[in-house]
N, C-alpha and C. Protein backbone atom coordinates (compact mmCIF):
# COMPACT_ATOMS: atom_id res chain seq x y z
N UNK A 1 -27.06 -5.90 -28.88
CA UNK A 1 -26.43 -5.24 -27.75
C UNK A 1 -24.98 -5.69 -27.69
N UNK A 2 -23.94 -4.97 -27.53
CA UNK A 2 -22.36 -4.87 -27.37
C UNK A 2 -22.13 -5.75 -26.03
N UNK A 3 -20.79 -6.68 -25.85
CA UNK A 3 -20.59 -7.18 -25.10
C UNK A 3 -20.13 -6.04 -23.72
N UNK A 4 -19.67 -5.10 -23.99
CA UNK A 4 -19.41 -3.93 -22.98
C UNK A 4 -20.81 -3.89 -22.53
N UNK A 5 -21.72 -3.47 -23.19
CA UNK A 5 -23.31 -2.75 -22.74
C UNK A 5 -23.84 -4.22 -21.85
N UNK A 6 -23.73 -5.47 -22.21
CA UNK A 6 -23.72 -6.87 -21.22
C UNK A 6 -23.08 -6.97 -19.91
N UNK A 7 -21.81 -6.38 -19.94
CA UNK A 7 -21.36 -6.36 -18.86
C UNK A 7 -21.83 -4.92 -17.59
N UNK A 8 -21.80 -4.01 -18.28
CA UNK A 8 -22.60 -3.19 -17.85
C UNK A 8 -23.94 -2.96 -16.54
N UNK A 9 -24.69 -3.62 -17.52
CA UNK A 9 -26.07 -4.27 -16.90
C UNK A 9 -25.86 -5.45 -16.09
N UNK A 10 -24.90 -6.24 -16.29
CA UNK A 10 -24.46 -7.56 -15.11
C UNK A 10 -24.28 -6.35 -13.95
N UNK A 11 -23.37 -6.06 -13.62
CA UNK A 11 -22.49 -5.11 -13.01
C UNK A 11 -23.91 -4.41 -12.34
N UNK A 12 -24.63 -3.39 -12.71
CA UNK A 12 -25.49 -2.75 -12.54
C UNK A 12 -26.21 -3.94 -11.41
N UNK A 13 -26.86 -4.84 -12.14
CA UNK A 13 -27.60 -5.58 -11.25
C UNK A 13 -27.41 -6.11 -10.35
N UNK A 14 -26.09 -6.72 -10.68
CA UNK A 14 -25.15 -7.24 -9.20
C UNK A 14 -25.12 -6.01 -7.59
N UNK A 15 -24.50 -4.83 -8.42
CA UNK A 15 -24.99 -3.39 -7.42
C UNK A 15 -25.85 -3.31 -6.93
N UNK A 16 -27.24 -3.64 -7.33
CA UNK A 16 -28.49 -3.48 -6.82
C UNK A 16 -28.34 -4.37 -5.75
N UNK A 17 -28.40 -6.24 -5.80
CA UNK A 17 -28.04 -6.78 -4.84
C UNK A 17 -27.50 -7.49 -3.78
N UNK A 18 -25.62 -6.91 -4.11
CA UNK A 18 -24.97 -6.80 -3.49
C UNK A 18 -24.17 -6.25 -2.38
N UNK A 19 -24.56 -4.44 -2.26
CA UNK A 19 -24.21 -3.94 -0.87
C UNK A 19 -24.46 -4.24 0.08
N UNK A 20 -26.05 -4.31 0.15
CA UNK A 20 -26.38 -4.72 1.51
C UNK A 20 -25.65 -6.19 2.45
N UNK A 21 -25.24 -7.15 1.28
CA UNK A 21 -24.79 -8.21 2.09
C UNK A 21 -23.50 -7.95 2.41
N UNK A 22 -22.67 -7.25 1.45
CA UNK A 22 -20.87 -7.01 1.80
C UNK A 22 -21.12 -6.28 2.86
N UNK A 23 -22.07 -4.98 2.77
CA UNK A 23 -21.59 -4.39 4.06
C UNK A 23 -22.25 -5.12 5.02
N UNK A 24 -22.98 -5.57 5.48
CA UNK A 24 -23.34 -5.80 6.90
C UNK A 24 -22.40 -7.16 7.16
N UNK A 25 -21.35 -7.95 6.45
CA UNK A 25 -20.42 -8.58 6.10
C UNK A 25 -19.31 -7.67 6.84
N UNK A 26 -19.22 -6.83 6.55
CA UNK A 26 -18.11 -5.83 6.52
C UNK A 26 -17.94 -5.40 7.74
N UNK A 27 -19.38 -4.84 8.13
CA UNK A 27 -19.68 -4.41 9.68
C UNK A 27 -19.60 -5.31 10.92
N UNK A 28 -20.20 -6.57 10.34
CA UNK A 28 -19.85 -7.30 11.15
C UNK A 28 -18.20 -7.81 11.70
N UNK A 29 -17.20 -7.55 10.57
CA UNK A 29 -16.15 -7.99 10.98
C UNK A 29 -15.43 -7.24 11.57
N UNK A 30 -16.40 -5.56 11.81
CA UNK A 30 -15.43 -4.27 12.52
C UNK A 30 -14.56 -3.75 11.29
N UNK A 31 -15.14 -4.36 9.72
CA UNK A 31 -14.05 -3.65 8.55
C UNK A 31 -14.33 -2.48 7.82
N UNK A 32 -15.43 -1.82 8.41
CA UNK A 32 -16.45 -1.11 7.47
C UNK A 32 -16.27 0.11 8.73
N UNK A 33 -15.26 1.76 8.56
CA UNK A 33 -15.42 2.29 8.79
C UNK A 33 -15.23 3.85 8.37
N UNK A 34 -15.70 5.01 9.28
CA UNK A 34 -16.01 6.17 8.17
C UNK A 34 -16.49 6.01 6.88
N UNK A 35 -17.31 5.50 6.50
CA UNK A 35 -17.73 4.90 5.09
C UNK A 35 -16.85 4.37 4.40
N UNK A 36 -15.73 3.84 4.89
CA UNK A 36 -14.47 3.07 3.65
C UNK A 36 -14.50 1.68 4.56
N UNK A 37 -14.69 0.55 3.70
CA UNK A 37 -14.02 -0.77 3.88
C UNK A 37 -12.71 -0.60 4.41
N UNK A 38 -12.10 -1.39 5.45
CA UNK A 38 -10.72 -0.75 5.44
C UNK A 38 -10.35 -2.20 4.57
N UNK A 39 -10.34 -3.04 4.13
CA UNK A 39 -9.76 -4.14 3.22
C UNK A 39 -9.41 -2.80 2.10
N UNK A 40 -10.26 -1.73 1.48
CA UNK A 40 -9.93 -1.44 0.38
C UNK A 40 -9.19 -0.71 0.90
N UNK A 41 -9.51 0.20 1.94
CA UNK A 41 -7.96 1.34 2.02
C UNK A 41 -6.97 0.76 2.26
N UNK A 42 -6.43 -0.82 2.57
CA UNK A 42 -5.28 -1.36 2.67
C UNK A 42 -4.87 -2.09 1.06
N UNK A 43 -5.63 -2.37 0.55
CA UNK A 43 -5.73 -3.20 -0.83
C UNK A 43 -5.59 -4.49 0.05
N UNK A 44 -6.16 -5.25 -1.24
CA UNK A 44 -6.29 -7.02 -0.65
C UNK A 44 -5.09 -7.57 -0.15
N UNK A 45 -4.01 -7.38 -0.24
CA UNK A 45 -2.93 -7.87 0.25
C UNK A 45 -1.71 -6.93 0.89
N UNK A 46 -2.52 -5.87 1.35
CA UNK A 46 -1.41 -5.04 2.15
C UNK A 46 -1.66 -5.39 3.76
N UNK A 47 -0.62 -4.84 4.29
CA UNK A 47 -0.65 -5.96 5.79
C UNK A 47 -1.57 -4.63 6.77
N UNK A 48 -1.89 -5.62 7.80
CA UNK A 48 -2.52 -4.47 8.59
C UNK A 48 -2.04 -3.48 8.93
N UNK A 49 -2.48 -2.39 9.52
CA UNK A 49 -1.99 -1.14 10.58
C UNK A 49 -3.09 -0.43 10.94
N UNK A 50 -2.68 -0.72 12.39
CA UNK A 50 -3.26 0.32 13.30
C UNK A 50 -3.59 1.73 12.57
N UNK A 51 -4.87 2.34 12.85
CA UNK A 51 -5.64 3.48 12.56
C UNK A 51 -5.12 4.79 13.38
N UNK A 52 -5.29 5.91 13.87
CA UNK A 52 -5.23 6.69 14.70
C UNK A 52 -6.34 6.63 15.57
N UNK A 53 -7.37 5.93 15.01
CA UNK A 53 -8.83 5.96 15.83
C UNK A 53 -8.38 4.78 16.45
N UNK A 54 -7.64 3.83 16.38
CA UNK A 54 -7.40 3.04 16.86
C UNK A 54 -6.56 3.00 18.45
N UNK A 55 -5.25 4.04 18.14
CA UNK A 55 -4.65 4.49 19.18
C UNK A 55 -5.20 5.19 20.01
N UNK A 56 -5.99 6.28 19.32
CA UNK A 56 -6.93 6.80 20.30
C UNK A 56 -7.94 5.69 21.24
N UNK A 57 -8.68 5.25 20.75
CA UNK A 57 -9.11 3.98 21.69
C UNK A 57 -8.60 3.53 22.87
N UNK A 58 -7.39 2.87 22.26
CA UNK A 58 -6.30 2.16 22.88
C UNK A 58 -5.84 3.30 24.16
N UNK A 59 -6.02 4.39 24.05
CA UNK A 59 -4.68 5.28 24.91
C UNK A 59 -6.35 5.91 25.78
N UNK A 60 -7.49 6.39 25.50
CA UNK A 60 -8.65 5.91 26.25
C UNK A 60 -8.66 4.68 26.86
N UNK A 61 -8.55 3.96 26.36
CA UNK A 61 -8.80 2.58 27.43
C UNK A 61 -7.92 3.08 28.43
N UNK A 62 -6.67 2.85 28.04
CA UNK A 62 -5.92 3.19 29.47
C UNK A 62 -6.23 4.16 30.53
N UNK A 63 -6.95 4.75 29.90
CA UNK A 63 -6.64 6.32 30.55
C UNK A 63 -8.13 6.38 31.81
N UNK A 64 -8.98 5.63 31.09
CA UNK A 64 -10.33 5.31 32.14
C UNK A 64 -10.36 3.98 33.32
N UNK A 65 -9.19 3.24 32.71
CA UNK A 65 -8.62 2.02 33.66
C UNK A 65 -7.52 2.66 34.53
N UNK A 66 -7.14 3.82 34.69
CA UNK A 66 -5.88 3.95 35.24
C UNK A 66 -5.88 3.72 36.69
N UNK A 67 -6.82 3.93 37.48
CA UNK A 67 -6.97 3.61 38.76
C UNK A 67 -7.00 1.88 39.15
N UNK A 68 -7.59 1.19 37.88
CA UNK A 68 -7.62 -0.42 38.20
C UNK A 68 -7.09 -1.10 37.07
N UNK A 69 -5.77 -0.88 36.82
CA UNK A 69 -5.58 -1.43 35.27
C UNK A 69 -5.46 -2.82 35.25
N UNK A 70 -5.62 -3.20 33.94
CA UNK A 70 -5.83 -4.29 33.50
C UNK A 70 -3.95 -5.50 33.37
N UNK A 71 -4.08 -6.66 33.41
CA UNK A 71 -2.79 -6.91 33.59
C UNK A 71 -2.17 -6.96 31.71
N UNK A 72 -1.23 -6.43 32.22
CA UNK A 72 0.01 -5.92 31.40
C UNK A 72 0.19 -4.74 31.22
N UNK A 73 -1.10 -3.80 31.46
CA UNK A 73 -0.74 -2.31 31.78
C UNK A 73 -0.67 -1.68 33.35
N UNK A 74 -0.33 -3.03 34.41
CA UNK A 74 -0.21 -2.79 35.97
C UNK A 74 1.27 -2.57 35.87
N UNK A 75 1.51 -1.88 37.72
CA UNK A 75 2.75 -1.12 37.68
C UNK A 75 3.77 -2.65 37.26
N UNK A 76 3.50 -3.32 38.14
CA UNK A 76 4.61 -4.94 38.11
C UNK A 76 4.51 -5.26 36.28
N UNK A 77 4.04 -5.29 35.25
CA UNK A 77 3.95 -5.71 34.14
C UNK A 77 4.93 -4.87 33.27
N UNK A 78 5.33 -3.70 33.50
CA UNK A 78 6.27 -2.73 32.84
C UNK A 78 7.66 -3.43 32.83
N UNK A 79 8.11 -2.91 32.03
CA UNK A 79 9.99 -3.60 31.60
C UNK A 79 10.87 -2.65 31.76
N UNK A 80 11.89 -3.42 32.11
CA UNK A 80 13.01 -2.56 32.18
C UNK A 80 13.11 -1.31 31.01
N UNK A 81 13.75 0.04 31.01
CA UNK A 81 14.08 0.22 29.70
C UNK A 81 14.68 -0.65 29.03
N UNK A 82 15.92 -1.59 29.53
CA UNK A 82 16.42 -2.15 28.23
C UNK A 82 15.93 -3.07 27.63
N UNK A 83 14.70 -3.33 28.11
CA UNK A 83 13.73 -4.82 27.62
C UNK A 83 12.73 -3.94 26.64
N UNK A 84 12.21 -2.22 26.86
CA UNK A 84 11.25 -1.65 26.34
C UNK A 84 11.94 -1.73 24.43
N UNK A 85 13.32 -1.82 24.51
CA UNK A 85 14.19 -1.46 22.90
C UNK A 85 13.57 -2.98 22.30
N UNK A 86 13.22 -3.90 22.67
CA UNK A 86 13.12 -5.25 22.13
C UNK A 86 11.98 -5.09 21.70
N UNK A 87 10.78 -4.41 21.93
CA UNK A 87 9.47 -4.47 21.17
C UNK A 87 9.45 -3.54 20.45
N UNK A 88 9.46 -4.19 19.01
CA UNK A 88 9.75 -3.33 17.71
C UNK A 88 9.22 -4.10 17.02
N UNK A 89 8.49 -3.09 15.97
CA UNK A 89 8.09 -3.69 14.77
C UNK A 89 8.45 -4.38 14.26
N UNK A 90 8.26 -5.80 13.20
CA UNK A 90 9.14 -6.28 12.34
C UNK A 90 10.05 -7.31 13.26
N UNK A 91 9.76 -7.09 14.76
CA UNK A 91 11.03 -8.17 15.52
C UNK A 91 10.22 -9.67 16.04
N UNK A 92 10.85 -10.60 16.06
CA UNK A 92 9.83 -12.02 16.61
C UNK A 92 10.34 -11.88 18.33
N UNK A 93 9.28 -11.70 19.24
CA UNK A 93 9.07 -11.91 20.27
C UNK A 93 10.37 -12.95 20.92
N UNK A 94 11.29 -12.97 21.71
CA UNK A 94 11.43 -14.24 22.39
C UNK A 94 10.70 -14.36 23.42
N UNK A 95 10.91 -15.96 24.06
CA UNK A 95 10.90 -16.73 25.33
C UNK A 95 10.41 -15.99 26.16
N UNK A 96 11.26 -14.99 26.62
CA UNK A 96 11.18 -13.94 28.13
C UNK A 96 9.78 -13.02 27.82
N UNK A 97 9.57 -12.27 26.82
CA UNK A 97 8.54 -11.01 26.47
C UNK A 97 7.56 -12.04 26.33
N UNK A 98 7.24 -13.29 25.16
CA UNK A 98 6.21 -14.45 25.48
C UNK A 98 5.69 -14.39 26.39
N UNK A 99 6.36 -14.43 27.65
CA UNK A 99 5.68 -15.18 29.02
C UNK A 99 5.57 -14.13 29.49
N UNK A 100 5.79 -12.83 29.36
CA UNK A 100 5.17 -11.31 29.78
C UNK A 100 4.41 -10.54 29.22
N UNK A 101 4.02 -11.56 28.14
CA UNK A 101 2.94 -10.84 27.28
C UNK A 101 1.14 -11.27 27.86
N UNK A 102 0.20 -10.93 27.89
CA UNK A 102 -1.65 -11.18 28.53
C UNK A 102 -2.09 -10.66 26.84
N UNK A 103 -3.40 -11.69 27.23
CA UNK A 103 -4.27 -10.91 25.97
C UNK A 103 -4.58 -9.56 26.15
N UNK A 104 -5.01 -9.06 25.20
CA UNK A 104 -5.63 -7.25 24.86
C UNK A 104 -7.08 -8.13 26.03
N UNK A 105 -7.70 -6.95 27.20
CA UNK A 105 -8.48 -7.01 28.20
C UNK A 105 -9.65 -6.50 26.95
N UNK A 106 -10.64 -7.52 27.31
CA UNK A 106 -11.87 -7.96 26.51
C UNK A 106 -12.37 -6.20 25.89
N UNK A 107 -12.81 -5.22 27.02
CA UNK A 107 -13.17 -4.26 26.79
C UNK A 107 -12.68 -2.90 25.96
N UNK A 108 -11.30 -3.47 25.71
CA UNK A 108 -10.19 -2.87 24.93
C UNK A 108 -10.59 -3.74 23.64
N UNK A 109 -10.76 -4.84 23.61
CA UNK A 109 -10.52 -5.58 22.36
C UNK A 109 -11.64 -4.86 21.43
N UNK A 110 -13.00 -5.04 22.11
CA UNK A 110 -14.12 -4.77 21.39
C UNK A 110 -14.11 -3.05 20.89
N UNK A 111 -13.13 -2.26 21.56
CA UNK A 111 -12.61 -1.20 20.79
C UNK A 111 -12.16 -1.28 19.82
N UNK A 112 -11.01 -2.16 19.00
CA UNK A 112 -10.31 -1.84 17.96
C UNK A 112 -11.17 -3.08 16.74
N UNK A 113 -10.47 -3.01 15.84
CA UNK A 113 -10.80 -3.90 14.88
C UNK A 113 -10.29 -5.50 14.82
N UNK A 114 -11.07 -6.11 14.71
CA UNK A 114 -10.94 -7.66 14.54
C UNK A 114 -9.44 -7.81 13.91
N UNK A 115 -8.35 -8.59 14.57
CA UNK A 115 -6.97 -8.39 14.17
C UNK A 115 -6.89 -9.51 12.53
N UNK A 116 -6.23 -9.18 11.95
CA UNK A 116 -6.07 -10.43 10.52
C UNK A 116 -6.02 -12.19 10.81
N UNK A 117 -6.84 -12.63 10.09
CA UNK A 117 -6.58 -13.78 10.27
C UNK A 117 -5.48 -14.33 10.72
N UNK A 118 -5.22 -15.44 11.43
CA UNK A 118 -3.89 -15.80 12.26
C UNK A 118 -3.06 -14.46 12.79
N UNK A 119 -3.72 -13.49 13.21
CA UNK A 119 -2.90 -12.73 14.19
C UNK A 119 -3.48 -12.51 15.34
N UNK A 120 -3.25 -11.90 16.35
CA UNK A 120 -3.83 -11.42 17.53
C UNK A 120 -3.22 -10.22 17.99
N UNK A 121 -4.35 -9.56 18.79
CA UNK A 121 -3.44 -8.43 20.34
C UNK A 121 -3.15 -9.12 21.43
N UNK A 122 -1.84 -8.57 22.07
CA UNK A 122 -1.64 -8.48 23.22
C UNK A 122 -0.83 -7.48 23.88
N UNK A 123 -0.58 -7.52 24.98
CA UNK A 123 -0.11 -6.09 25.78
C UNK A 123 1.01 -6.87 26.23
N UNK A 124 1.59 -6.12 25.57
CA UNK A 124 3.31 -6.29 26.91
C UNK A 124 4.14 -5.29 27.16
N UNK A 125 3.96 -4.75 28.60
CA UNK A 125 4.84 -4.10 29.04
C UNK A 125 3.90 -2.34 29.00
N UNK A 126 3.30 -2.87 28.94
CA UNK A 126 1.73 -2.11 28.61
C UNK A 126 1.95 -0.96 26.96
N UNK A 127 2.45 -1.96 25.94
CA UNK A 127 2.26 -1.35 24.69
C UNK A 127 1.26 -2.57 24.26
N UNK A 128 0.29 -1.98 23.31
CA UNK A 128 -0.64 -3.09 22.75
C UNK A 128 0.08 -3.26 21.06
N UNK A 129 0.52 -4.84 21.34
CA UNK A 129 1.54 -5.50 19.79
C UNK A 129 -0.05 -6.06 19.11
N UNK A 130 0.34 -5.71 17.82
CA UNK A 130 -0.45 -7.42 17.09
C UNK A 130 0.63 -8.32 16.66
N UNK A 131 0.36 -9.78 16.53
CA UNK A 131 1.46 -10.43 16.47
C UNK A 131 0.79 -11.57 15.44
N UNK A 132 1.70 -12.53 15.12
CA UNK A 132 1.15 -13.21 14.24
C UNK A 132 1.42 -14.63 15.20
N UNK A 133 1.12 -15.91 14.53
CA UNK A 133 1.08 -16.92 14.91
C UNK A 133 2.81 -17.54 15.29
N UNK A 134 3.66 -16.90 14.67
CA UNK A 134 4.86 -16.38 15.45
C UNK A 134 5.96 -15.79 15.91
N UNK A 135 4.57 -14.82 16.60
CA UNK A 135 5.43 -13.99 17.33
C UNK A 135 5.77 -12.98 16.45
N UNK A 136 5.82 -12.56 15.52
CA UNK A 136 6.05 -11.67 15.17
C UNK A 136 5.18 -10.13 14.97
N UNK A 137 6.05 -9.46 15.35
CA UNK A 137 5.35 -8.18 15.76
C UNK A 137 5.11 -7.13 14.16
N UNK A 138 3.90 -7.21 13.91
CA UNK A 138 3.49 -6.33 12.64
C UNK A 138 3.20 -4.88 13.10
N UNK A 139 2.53 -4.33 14.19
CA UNK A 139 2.03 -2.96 14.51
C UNK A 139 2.22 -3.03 16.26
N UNK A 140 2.66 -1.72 16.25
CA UNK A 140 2.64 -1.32 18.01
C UNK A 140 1.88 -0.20 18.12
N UNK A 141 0.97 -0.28 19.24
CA UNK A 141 -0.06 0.84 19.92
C UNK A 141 1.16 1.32 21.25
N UNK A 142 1.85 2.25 21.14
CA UNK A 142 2.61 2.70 22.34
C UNK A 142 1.68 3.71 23.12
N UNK A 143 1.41 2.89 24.52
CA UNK A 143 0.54 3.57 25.21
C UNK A 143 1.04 4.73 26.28
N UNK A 144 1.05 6.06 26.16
CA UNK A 144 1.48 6.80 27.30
C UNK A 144 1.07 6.47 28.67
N UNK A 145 1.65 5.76 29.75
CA UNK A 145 1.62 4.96 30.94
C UNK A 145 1.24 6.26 31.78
């Protein structure tokens, strides 16, 4: 038997019993959706981004909280316009937006997907950022208020 036709049959067998553990692996981490891993639709080392199913979520949440919102999407939590130009992709948070930023509200969280290792959500100014360990802003959910 050919070393190709060896690998083959490894491969093969590994298939047999390996899905079941990646995916429920997968599912569990919120990475496994519409039938695609999203690790693969990003490739192993492409950075996160927000989904459209994601914004959608996100802009539902708001939209069923609007009578009791959650803090950072309350009227007092909003920014000036000229403070709204500072949350941008790609920018590191200062001092001031820090201390006006709340976590993503639990029931929102369990909407979107588990954020990348060392990053998190939070809401400021009622846009939902992910951010990294500092401060830096990788994806914005801009929520229509």
């Amino acid at each position: 038997m050919s070393q190709s036709c060896q690998w083959v049959l490894v491969a093969a067998g590994l298939m047999l019993v390996l899905p079941p553990v990646t995916r429920g692996r997968a599912q569990e981490r919120g990475e496994e959706r519409g039938g695609q891993n999203r690790q693969e639709q990003r490739g192993p080392q492409a950075e996160h981004r927000f989904s459209d199913q994601d914004r959608k979520a996100a802009q539902d949440y708001h939209d069923q909280h609007r009578n009791k919102p959650a803090a950072g999407f309350r009227e007092k939590d909003r920014l000036r316009p000229q403070d709204e130009g500072r949350i941008r992709e790609g920018t590191v948070l200062d001092s001031d937006l820090r201390k006006r930023s709340h976590p993503v509200p639990a029931d929102l969280l369990h909407r979107l997907p588990p954020p990348p290792r060392g990053h998190r959500y939070v809401v400021i100014g009622g846009q939902v950022c992910e951010v990294d360990s500092g401060w830096h802003i990788s994806d914005i959910i801009h929520i229509n208020l």
